[in-house]
Protein backbone atom coordinates (compact mmCIF):
# COMPACT_ATOMS: atom_id res chain seq x y z
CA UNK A 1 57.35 123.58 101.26
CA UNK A 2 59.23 120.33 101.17
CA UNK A 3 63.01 120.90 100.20
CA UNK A 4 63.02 124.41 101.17
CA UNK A 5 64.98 124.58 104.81
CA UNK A 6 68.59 125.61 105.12
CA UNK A 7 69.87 122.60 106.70
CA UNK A 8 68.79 119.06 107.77
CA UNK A 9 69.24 118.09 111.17
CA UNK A 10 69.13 115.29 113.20
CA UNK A 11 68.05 115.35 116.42
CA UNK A 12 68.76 112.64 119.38
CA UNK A 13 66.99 112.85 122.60
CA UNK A 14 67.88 111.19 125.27
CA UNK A 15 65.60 108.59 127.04
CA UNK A 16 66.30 110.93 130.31
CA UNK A 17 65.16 113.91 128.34
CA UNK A 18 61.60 112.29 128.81
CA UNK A 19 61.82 110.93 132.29
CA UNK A 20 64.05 112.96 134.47
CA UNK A 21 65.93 111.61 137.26
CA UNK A 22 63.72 110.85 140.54
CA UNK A 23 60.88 111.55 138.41
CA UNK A 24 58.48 108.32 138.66
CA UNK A 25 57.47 107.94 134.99
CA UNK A 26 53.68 108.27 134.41
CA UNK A 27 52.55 109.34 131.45
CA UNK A 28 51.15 112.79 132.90
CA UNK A 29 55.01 113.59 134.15
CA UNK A 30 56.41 112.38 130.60
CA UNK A 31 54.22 114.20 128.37
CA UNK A 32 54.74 117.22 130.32
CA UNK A 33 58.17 117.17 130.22
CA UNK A 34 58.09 116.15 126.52
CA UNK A 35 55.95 119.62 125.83
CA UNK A 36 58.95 121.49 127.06
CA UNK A 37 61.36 119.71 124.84
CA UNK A 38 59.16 120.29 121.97
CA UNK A 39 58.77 123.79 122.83
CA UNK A 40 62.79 123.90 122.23
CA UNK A 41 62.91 121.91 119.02
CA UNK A 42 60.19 123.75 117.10
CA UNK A 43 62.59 126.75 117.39
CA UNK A 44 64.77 125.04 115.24
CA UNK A 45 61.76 124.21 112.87
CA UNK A 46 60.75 128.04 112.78
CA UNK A 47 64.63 129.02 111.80
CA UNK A 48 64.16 127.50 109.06
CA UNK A 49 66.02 124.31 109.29
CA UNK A 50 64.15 120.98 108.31
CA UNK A 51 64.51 118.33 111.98
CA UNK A 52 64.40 114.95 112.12
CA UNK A 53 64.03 113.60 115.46
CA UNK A 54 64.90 109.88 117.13
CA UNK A 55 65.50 109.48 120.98
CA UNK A 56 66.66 107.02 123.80
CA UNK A 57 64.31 104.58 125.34
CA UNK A 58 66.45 103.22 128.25
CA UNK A 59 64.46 104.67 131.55
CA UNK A 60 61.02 103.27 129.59
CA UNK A 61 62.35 99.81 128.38
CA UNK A 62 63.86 99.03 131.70
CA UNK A 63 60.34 99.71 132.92
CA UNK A 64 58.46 97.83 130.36
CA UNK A 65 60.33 94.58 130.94
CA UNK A 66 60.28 95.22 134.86
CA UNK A 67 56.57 95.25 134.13
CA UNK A 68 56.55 92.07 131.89
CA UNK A 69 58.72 89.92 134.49
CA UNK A 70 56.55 91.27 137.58
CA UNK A 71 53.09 89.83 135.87
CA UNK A 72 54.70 87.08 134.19
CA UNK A 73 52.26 84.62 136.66
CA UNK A 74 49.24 86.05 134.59
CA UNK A 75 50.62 87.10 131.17
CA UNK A 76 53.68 85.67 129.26
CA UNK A 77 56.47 87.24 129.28
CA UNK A 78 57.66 89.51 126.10
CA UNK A 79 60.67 89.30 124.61
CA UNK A 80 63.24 92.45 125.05
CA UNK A 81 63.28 93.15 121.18
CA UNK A 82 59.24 93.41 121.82
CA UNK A 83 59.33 95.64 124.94
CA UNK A 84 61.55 97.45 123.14
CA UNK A 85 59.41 98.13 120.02
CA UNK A 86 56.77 98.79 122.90
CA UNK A 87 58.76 101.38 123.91
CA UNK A 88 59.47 102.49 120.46
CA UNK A 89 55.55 103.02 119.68
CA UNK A 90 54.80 104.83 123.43
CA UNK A 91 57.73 107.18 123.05
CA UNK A 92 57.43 107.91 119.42
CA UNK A 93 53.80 108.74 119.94
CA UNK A 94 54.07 110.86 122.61
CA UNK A 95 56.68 113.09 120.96
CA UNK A 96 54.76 112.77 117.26
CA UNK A 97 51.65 114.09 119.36
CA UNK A 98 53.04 116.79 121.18
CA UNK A 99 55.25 118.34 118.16
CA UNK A 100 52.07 118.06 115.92
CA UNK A 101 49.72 119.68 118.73
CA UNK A 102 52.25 122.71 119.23
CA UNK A 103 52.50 123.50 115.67
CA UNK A 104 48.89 123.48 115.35
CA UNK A 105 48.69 126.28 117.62
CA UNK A 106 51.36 127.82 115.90
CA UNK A 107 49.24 127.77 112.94
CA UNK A 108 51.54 125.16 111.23
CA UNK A 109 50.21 122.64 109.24
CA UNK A 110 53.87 120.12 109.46
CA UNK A 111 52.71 116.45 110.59
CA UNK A 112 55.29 114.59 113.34
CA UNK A 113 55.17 111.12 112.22
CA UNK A 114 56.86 108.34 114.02
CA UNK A 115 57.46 105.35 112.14
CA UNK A 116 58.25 101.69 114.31
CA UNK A 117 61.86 101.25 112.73
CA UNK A 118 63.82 97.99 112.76
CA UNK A 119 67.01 98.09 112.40
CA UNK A 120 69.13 95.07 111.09
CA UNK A 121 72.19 93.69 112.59
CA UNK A 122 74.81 91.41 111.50
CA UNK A 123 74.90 87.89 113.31
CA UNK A 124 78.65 87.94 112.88
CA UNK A 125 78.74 91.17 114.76
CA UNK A 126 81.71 90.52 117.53
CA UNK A 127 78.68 91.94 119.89
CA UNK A 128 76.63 88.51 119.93
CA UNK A 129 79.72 86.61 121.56
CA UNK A 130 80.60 89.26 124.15
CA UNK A 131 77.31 91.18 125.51
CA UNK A 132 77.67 93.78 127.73
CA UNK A 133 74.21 95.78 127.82
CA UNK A 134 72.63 95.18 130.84
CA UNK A 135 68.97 95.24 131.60
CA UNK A 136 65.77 94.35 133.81
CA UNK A 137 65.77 93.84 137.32
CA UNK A 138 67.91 92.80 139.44
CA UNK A 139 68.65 88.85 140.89
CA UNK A 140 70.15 87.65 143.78
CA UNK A 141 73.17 85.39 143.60
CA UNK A 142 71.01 82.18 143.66
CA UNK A 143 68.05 83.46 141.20
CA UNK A 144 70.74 84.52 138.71
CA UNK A 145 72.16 80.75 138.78
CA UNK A 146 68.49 79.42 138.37
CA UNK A 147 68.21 81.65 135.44
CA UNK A 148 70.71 80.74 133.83
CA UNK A 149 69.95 77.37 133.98
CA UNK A 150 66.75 77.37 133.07
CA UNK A 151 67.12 79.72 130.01
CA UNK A 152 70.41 79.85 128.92
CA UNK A 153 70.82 83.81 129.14
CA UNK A 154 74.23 85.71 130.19
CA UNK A 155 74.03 87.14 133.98
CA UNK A 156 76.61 89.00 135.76
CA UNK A 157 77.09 91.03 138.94
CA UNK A 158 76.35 94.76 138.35
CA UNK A 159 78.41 97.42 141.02
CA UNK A 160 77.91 95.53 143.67
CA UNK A 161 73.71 95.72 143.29
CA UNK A 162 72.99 91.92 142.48
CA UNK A 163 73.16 90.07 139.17
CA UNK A 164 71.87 91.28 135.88
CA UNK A 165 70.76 89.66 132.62
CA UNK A 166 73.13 91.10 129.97
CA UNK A 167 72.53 91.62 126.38
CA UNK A 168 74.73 92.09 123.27
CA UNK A 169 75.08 95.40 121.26
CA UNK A 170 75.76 95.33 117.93
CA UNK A 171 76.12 97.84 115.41
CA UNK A 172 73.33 98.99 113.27
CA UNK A 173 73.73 98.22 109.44
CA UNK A 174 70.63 99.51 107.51
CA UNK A 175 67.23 100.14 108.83
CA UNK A 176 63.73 98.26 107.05
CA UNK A 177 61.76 101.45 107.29
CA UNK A 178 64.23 103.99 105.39
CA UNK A 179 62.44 103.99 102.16
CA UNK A 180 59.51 105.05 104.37
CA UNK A 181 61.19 107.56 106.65
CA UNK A 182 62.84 108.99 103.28
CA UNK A 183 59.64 109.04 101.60
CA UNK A 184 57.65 110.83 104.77
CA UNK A 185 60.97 113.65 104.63
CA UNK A 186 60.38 114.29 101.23
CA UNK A 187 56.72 115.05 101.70
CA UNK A 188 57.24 117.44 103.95
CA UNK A 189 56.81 115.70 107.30
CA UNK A 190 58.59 115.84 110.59
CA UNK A 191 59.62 112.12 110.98
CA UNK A 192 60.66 110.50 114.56
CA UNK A 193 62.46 106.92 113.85
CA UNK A 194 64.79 104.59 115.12
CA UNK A 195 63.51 104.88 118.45
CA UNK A 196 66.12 103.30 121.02
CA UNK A 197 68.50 102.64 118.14
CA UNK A 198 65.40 100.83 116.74
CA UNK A 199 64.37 97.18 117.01
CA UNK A 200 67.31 94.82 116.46
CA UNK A 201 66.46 92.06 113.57
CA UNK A 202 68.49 90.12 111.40
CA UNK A 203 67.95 89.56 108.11
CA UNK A 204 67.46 85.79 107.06
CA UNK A 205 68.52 84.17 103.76
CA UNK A 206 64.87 83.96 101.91
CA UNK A 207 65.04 88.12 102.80
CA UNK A 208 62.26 88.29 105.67
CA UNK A 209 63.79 89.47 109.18
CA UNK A 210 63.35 88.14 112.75
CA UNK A 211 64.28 90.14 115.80
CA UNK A 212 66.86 89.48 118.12
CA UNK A 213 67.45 90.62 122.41
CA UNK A 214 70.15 93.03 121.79
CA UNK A 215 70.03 96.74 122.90
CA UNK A 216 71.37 98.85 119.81
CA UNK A 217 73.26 102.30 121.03
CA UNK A 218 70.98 104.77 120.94
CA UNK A 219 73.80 107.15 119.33
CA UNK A 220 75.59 104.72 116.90
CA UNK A 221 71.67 104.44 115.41
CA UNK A 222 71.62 108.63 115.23
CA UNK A 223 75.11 108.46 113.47
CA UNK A 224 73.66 106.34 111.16
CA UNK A 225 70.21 107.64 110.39
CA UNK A 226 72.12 110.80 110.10
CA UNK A 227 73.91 109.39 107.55
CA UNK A 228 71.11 107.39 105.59
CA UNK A 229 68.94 111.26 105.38
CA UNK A 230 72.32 113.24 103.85
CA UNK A 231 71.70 115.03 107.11
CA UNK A 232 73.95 118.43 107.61
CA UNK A 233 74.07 118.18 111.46
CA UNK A 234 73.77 115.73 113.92
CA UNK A 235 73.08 117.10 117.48
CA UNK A 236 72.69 114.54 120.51
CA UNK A 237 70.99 115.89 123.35
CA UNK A 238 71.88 114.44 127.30
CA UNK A 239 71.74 115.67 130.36
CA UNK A 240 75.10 114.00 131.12
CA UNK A 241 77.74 117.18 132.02
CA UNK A 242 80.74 117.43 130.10
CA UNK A 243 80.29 115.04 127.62
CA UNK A 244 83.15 115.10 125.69
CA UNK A 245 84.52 113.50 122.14
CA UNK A 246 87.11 110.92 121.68
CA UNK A 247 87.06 110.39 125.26
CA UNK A 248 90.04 108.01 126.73
């Protein structure tokens, strides 16, 4: 019955927590691995405690662009704030599907629900004149000058590897969808948003949006969602050891 859990809690994956490390990323190892995460978060369901869910994207947007820029002879090349809603809808369905399947066979009738969030940005954020995000493959010294030449985008040398396109990251201000994700909560449904720290848009003057290349921190997004849904806990899953608070 909607409204009747003991606490609301919000629930980050990690992009990782879908595509392990050495793992290759088809969908067959993904899903599997996302079955065993559910498995885990529907315990928290069956304590009684209503979940909201949103997760990383990095390991599947970095392959989704790779993908773009390697076929860009036959098909144009998409944007990052459209790989990243790519990755949004791919990610979001395969956890919405596999949370939904398990409590079926639970005997559960709770819907998983992901809704395509965009999140807006400020264009005064401090983020668009200093980006540090990097993504995509990587360039030689002498592509990354062509590049930047021809389009204008930031490059620098990443650890020694070769030369990276970088991106800003700004912070997340309000998402489009939260009426939506509020209104799917309230009806009783498990809701999976803000995928990736959502797409990055800004809102124009007449009150429409446009997106924007930016990579939005995947955390800062969970703070805030947490936030938005009066949530009583925010847990952030990694498989990072030791992660610590108010580091340095």
């Amino acid at each position: 019955i909607p409204g009747m859990f003991e606490m609301r809690v919000v629930i980050a994956l990690g992009g990782n927590a879908l595509l392990q490390r050495g793992q290759k990323g088809t969908w067959e190892t993904q899903a599997a691995n996302m079955d065993a995460t559910a498995e885990a978060l529907l315990k928290i369901h069956e304590g009684g405690h209503e979940v909201v869910l949103t997760h990383g994207n990095g390991p599947q947007v970095g392959a989704i662009k790779l993908q773009n820029e390697a076929a860009a002879h036959v098909s144009p090349d998409m944007p990052l704030f459209v790989c990243g809603a790519m990755s949004q809808g791919m990610i979001g369905f395969m956890m919405a599907q596999s949370i939904t399947n398990q409590l079926r066979l639970k005997g559960d009738d709770t819907i998983a629900s992901c809704i395509v969030t965009q999140t807006i940005v400020s264009p005064e954020d401090p983020a668009f004149q200093n980006p540090t995000k990097p993504i995509g493959r990587f360039y030689t010294a002498e592509e990354a000058q062509e590049v930047m030449a021809t389009t204008g985008k930031t490059m620098k040398e990443d650890a020694g590897r070769g030369y990276r396109i970088i991106v800003p990251s700004p912070t997340p201000i309000d998402f489009v969808e939260l009426p939506a994700i509020k209104a799917l909560l309230a009806a009783g449904q498990m809701v999976v948003s803000s995928g990736g720290g959502g797409i990055p848009v800004l809102k124009k003057a007449d009150g429409t949006f446009e997106g924007v290349d930016a990579v939005i921190d995947k955390d800062l997004s969970a703070n805030y969602l947490a936030q938005c849904v009066a949530a009583d806990r925010l847990v952030i899953l990694t498989d990072v050891p030791f992660a610590c608070i108010n580091y340095n």
